[in-house]
Protein backbone atom coordinates (compact mmCIF):
# COMPACT_ATOMS: atom_id res chain seq x y z
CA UNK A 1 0.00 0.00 0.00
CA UNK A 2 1.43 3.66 -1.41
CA UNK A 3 1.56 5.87 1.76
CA UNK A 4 1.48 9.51 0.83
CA UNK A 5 3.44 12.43 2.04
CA UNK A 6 2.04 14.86 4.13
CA UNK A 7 3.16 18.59 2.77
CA UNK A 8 3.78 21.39 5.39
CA UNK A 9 1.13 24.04 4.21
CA UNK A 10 2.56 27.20 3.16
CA UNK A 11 -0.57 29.26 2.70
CA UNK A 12 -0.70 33.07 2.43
CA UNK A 13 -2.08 33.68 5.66
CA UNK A 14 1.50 32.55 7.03
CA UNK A 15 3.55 34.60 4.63
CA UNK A 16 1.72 37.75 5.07
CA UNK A 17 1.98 37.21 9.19
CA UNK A 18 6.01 36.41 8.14
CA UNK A 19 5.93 39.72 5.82
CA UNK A 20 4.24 41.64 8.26
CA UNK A 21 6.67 40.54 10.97
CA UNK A 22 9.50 41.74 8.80
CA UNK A 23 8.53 45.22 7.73
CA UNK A 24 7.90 45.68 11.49
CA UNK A 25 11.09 44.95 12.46
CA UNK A 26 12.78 46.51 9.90
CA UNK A 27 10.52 49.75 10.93
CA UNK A 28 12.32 49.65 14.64
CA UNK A 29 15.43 48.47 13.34
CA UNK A 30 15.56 51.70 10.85
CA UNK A 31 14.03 53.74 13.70
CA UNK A 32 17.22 52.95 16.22
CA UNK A 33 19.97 52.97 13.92
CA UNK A 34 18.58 56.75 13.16
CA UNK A 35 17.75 57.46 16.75
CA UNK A 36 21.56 56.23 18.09
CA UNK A 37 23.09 58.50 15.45
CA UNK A 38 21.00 61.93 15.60
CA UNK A 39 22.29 61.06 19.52
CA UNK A 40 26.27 60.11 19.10
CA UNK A 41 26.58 62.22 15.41
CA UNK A 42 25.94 65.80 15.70
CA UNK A 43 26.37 65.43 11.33
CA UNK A 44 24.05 62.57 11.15
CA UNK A 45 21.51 64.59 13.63
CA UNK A 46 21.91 67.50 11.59
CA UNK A 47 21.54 65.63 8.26
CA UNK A 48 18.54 63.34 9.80
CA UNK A 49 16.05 66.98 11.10
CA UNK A 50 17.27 68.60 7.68
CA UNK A 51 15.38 66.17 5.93
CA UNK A 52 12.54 66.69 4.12
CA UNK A 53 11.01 63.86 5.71
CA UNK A 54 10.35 65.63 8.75
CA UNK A 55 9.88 69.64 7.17
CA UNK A 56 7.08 71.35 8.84
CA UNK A 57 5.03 71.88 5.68
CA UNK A 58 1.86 73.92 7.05
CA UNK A 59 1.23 77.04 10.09
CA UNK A 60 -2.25 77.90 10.44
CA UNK A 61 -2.57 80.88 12.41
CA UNK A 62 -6.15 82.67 13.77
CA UNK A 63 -7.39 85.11 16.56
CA UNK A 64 -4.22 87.88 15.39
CA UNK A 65 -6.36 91.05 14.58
CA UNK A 66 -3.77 94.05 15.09
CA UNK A 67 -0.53 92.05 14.87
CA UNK A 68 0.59 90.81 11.45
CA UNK A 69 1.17 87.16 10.53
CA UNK A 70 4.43 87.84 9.99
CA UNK A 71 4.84 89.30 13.75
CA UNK A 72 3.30 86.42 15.49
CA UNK A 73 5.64 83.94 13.66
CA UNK A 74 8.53 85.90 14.63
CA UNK A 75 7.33 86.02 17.99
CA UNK A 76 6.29 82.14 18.16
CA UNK A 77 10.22 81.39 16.91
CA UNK A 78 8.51 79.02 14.25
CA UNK A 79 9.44 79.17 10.29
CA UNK A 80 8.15 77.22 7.74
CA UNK A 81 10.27 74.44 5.62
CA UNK A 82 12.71 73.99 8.93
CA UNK A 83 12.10 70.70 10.96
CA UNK A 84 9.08 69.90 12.69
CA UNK A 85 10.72 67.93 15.84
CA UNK A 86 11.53 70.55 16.95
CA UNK A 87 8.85 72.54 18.18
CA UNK A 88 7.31 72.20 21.49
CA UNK A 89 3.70 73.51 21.37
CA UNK A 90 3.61 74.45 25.14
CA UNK A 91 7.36 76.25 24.72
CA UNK A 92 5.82 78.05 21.57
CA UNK A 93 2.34 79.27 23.32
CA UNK A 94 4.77 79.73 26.40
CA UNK A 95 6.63 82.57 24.16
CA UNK A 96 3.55 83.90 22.69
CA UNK A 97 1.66 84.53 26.18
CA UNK A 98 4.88 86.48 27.79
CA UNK A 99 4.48 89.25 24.95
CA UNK A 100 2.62 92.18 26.71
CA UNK A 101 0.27 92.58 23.47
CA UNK A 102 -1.02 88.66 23.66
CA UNK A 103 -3.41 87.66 26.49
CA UNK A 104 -3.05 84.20 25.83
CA UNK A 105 -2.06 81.37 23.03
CA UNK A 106 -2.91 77.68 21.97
CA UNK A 107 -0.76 75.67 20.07
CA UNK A 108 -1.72 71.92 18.86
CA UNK A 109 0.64 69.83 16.46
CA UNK A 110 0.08 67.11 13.64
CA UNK A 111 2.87 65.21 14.15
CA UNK A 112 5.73 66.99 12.41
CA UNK A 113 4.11 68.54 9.84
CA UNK A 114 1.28 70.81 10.39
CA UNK A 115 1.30 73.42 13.33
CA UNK A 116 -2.06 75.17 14.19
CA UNK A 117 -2.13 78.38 16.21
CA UNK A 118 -4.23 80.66 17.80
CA UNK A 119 -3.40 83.41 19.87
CA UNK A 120 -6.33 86.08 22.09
CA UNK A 121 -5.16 90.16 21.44
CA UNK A 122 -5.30 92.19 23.88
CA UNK A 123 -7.97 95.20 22.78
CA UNK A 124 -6.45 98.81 22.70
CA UNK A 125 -8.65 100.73 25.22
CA UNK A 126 -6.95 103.82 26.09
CA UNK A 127 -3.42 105.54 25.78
CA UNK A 128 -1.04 106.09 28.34
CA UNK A 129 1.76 108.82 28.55
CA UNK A 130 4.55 107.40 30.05
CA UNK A 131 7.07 109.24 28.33
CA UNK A 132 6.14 107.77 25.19
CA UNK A 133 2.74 106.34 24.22
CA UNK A 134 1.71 103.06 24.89
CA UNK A 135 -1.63 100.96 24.53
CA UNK A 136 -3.68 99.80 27.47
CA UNK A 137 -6.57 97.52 27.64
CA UNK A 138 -9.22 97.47 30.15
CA UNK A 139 -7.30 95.59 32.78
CA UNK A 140 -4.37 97.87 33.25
CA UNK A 141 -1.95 96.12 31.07
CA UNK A 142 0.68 98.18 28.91
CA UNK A 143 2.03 97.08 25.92
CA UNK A 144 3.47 98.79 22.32
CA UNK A 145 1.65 100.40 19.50
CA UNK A 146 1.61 97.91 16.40
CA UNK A 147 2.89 100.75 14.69
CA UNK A 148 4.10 104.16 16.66
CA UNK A 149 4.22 106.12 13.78
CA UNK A 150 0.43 105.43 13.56
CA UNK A 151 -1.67 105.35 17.07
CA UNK A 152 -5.07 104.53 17.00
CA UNK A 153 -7.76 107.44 17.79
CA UNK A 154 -8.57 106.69 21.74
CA UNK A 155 -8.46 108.51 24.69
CA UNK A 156 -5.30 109.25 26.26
CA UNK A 157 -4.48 109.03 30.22
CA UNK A 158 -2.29 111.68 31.57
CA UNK A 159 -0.73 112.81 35.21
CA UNK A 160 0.09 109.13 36.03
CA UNK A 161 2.82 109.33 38.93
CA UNK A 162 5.15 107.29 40.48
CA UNK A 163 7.52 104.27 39.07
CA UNK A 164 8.22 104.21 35.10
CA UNK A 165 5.83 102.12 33.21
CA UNK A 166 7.08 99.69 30.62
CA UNK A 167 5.56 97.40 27.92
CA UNK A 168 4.45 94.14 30.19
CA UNK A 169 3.03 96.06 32.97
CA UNK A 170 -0.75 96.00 34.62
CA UNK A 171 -0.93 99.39 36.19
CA UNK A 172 -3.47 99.84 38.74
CA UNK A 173 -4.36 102.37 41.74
CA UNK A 174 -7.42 104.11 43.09
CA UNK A 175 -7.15 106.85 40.18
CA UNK A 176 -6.37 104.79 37.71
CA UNK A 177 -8.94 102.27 38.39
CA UNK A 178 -11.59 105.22 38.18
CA UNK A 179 -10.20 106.53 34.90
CA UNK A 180 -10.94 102.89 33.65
CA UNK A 181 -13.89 102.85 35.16
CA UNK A 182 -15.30 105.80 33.79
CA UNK A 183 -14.38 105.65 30.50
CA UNK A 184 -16.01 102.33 30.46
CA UNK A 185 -19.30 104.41 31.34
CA UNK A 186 -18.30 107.07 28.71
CA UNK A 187 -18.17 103.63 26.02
CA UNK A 188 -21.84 102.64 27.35
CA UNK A 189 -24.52 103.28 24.29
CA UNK A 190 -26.54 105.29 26.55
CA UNK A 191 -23.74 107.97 27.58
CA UNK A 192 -22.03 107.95 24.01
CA UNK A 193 -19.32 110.29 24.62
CA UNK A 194 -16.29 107.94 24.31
CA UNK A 195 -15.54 109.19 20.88
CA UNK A 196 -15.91 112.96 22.10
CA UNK A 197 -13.01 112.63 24.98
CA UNK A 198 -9.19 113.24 23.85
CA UNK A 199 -7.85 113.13 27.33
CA UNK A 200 -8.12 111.91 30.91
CA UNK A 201 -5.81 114.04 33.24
CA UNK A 202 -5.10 112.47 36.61
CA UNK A 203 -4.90 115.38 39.25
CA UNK A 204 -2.36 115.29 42.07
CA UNK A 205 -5.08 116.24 44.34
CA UNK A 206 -7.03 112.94 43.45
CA UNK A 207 -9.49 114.74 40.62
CA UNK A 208 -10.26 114.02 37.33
CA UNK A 209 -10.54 116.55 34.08
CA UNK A 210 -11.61 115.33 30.79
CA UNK A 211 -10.89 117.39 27.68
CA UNK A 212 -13.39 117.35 25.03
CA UNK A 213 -12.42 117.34 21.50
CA UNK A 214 -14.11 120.11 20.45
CA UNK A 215 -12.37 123.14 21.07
CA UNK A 216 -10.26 121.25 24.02
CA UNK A 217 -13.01 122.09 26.14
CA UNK A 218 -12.01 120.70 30.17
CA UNK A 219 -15.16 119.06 32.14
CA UNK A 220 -14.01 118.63 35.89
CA UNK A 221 -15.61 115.79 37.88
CA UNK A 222 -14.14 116.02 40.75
CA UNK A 223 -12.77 113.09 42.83
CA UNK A 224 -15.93 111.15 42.98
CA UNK A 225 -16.69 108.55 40.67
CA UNK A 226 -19.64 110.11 38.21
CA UNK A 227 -22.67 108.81 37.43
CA UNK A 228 -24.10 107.45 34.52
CA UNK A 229 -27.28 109.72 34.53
CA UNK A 230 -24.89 112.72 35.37
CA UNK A 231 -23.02 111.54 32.52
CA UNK A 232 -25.69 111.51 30.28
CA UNK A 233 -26.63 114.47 31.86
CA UNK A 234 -23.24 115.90 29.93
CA UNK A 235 -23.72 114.99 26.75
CA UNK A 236 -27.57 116.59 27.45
CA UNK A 237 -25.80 119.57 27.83
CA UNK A 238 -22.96 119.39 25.06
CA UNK A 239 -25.82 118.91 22.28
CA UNK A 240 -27.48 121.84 23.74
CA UNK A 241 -24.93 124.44 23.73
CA UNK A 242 -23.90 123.90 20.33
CA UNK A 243 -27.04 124.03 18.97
CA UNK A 244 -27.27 127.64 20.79
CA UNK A 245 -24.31 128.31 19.14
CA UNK A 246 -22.60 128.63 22.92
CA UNK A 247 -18.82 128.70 23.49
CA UNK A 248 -18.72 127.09 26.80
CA UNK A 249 -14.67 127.84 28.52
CA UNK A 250 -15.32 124.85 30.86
CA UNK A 251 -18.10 122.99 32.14
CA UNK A 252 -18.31 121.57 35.68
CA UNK A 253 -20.37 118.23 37.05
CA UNK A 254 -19.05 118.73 40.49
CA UNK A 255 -22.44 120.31 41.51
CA UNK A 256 -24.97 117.84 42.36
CA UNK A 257 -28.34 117.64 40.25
CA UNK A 258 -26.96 120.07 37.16
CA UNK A 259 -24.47 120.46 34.73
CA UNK A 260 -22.68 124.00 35.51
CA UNK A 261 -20.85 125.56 32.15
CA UNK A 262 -19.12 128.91 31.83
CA UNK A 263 -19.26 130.40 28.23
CA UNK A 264 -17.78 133.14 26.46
CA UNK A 265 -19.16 135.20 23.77
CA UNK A 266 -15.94 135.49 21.44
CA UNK A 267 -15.38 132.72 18.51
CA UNK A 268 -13.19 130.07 19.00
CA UNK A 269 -11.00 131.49 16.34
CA UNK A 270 -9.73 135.11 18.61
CA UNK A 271 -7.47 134.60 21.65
CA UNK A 272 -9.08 135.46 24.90
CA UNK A 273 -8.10 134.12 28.38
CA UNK A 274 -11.01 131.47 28.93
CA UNK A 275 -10.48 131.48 33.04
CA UNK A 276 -11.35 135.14 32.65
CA UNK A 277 -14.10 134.93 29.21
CA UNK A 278 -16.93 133.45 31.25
CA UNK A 279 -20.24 135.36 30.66
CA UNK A 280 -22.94 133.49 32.95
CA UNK A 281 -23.35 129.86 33.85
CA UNK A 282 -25.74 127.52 31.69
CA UNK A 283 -27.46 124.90 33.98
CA UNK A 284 -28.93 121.28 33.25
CA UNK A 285 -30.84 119.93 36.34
């Protein structure tokens, strides 16, 4: 009787485990034999993150509305086309947040390729004279014009005392705080005079004196914080007189219930001392 031969079976489910198997360890055999010499060969390192292989091909940036693109890059420390591995996203936002204009930064990473960014401005709110002007925001922080040779129309803060005050710092005080504070009432749609104020001089005997735009007119307010209605109350008042066709010198809301304005009867145009022009007082209870 013919006995047969059994054949070892050879299938394809065995050579593709076998293949499989292979490429695997050919993957981490590739992957150490680069890893040991980017660590023991600075030229092999060097040659290895200069590769195209691992080029960071894409930066999507968002949220940048005064700074350029070009200025948060240069900020970040990324580029386009260099390597990839290198960039730490917390390191990156890290360098973003410490710049006085940014209030904060997120940075995510696809592998080594594509970097995605998006950074929160800090809004210009005011200016400050500090020997030069600088931005502020509603919080008290400082920080640079985008551009100095071209400032943006807002109110600026004068008579602020004491230490020098730099890009980076949150300036804050019982004056200060009140200048904020009222302008932010001066912003509110029912006051509508933010646009009307070119200054905000901080008095050294704790006062405040706003200077209108129109003619440079000063309206004192005293040390106490003002009111909405008394604010309202001003802008009443403003309308008023130039409909009359009234030159008011100065105009007072220290008085309580009214709006107190001295006027003068000269145009705007001829010099006249204004302390000395006032003709009567023009009252808004």
């Amino acid at each position: 009787m013919r006995r047969t031969r059994k054949k070892l079976y050879c299938g394809k489910g065995y050579r593709r485990k076998r293949l499989s198997l292979d490429l695997v360890l050919r993957i981490v055999f590739l992957t150490l034999v680069i890893v040991l010499a980017v660590i023991k060969l600075p030229e092999a390192r060097a040659r290895v993150l200069g590769s195209s292989l691992f080029r960071l091909n894409s930066i999507s940036l968002k949220g940048n509305r005064y700074l350029l693109d070009s200025q948060v890059l240069r900020i970040a420390g990324v580029e386009k086309g260099t390597c990839g591995l290198r960039y730490d996203t917390e390191k990156i936002a890290s360098r973003l947040e410490k710049h006085p204009r940014i209030r904060s930064a997120a940075v995510k990473k696809l592998l080594w390729k594509r970097l995605y960014i998006r950074v929160e401005e800090r809004a210009p709110f005011a200016l400050v004279d500090a020997q030069k002007l600088l931005e502020m925001d509603e919080s008290g922080a400082v920080f640079e014009p985008v551009d100095p040779a071209v400032l943006p129309d807002l109110p600026v803060i004068t008579g602020l005392r004491g230490k020098r005050i730099r890009p980076g710092d949150t300036i804050s005080g019982d004056q200060i705080d009140q200048a904020i504070a009222l302008l932010q009432r001066l912003r509110d749609p029912e006051v509508n005079l933010y646009d009307q104020i070119s200054e905000v001089h901080l008095r050294r005997d704790g006062s405040i004196v706003l200077v209108a735009v129109e003619l440079g007119i000063p309206v004192i307010l005293g040390s106490e914080d003002v009111s909405k209605r008394k604010l309202q109350a001003l802008r009443v008042a403003m309308a008023d007189m130039q409909q009359r066709g009234l030159l008011p010198a100065s105009v007072d809301l220290r008085f309580k219930g009214q709006v107190v304005a001295k006027v003068q009867e000269q145009p705007a145009s001829e010099e006249s001392d204004r302390e000395g022009a006032g003709t009567g007082t023009y009252a808004l209870f």
